[in-house]
C-alpha atoms as a PDB file:
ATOM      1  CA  UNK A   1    -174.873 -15.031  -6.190  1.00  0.00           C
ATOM      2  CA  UNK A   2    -174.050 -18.628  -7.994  1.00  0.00           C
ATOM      3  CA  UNK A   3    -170.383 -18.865  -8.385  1.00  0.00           C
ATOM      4  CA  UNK A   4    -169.264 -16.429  -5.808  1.00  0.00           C
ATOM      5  CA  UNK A   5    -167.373 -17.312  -2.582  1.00  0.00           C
ATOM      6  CA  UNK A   6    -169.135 -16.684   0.625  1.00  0.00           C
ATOM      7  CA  UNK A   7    -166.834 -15.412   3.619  1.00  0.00           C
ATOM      8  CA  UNK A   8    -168.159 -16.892   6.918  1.00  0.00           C
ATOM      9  CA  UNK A   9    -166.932 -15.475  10.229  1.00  0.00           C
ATOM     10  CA  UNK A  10    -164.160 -18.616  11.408  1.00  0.00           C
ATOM     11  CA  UNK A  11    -165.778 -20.885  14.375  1.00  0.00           C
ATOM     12  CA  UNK A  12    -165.546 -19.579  17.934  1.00  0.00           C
ATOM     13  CA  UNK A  13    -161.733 -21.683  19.231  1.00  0.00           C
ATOM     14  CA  UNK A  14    -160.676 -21.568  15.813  1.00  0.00           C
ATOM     15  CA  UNK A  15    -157.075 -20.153  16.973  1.00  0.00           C
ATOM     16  CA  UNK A  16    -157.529 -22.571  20.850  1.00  0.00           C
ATOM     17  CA  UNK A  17    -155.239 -25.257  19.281  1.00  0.00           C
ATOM     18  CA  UNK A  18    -152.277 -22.782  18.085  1.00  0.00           C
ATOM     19  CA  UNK A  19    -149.704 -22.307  20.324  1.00  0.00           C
ATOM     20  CA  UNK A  20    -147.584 -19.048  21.323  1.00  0.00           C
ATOM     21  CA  UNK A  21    -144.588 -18.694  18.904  1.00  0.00           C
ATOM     22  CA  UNK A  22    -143.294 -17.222  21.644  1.00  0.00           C
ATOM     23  CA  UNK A  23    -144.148 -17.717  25.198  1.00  0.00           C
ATOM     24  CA  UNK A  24    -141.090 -16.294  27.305  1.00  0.00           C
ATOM     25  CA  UNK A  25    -142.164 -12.858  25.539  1.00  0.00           C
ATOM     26  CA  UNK A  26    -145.663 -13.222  27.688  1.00  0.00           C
ATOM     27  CA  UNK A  27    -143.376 -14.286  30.864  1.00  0.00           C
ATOM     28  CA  UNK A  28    -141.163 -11.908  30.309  1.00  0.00           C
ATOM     29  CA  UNK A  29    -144.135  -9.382  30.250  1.00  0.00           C
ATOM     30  CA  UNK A  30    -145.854 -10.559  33.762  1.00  0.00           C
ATOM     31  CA  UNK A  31    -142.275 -10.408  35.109  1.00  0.00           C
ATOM     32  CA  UNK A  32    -141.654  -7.001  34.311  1.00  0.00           C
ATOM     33  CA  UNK A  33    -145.054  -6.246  35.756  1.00  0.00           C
ATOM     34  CA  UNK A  34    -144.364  -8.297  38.579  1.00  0.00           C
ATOM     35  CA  UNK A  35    -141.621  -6.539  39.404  1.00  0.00           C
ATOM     36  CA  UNK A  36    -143.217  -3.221  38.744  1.00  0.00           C
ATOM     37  CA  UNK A  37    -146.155  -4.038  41.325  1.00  0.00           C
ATOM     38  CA  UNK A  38    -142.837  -4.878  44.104  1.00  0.00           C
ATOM     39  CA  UNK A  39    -141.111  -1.978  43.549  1.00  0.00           C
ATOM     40  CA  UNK A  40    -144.427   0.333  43.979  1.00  0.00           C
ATOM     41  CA  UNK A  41    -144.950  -2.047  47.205  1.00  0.00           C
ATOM     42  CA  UNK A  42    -141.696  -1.177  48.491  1.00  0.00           C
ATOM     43  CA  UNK A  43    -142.178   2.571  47.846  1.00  0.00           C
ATOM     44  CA  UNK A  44    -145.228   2.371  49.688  1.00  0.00           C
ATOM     45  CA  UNK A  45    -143.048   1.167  52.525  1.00  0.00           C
ATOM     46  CA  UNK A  46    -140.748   4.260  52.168  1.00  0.00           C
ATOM     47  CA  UNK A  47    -143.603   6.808  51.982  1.00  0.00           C
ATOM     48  CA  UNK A  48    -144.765   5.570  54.699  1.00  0.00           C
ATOM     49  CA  UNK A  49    -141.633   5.765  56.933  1.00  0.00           C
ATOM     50  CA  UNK A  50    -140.676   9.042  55.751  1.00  0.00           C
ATOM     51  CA  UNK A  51    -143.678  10.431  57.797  1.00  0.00           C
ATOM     52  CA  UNK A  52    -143.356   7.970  60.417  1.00  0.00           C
ATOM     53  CA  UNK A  53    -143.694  10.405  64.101  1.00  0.00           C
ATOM     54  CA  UNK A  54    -140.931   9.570  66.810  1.00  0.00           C
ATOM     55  CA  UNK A  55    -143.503   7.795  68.695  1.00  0.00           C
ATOM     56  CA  UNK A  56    -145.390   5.287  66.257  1.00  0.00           C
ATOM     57  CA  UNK A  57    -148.544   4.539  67.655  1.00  0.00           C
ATOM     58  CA  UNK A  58    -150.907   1.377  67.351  1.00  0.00           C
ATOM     59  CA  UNK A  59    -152.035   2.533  63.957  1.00  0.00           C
ATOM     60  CA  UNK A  60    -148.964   3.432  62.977  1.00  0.00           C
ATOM     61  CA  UNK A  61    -147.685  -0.404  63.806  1.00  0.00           C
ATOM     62  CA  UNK A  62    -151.064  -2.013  61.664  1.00  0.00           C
ATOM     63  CA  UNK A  63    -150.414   0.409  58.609  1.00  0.00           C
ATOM     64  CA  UNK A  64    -146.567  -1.137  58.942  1.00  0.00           C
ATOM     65  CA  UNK A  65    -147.870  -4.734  58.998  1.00  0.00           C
ATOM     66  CA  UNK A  66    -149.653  -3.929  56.554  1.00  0.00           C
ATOM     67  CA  UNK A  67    -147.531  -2.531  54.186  1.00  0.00           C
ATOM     68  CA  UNK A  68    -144.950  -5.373  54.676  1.00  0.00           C
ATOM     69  CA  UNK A  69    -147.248  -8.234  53.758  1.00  0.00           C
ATOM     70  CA  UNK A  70    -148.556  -6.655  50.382  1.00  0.00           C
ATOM     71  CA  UNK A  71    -144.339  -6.177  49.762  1.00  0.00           C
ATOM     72  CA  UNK A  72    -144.201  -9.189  50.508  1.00  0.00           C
ATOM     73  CA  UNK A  73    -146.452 -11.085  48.426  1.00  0.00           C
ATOM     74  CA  UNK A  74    -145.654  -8.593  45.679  1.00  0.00           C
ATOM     75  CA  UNK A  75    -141.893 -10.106  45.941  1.00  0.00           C
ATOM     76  CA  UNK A  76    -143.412 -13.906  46.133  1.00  0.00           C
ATOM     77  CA  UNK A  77    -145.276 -13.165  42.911  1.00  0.00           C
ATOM     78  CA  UNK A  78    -142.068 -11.525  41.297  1.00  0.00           C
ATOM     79  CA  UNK A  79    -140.296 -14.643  42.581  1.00  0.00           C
ATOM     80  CA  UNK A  80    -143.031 -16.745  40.721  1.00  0.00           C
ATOM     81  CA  UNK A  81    -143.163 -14.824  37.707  1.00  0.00           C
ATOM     82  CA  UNK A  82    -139.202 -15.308  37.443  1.00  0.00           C
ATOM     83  CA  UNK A  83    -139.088 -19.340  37.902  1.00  0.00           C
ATOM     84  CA  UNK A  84    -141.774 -18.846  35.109  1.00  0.00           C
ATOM     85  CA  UNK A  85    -139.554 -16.719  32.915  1.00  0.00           C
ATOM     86  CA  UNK A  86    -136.446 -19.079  33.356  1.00  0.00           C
ATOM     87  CA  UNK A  87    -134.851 -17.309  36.142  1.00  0.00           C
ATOM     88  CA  UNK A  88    -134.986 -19.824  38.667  1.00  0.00           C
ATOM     89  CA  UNK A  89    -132.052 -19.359  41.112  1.00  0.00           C
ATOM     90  CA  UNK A  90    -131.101 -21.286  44.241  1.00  0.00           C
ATOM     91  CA  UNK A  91    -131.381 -20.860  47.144  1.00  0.00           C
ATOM     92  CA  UNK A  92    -129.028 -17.324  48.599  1.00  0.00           C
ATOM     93  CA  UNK A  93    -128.946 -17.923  52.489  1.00  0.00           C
ATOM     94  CA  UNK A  94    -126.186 -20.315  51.815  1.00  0.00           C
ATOM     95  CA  UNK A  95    -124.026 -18.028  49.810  1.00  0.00           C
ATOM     96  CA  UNK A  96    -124.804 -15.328  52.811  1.00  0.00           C
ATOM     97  CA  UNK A  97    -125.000 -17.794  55.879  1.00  0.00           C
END
């Protein structure tokens, strides 16, 4: 119709250029979840020591290994996320060494 105005979908990027108004809240976020993905990893870990037999076997040793290097790069990534968020901290072996 003459004299009406015609809504058009906005181009696909319009928003690309805009920035966060808040960014730590989205650092914040991954941190939490960060450190929710270590602390499930180190559960892991305790579940499987609590059935851990007297006698660990080769298996037993692999499943260990295992378990210790996804804790472990959980807690890297957690470490990551945190420098991210602010919460970069030196290092601590020279406040226990």
């Amino acid at each position: 119709m003459p004299g009406r105005w015609r809504c058009e979908p906005s181009p696909a990027g319009y928003l690309a250029g805009m920035t966060d108004p808040n960014p730590a809240a989205d650092d914040r976020e991954i941190l939490r979840q960060a450190a929710a993905t270590h602390i499930a990893a180190a559960r892991e870990v305790e579940t499987f020591l609590r059935s851990l037999p007297e006698v660990p076997g080769a298996a037993d040793i692999t499943e260990y290994a295992n378990l210790l290097t996804r804790e472990e790069r959980a807690r890297i990534d957690r470490d990551a996320a945190a420098d991210a968020a602010g919460l970069t901290i030196g290092s601590m072996e020279s406040e226990h060494g």
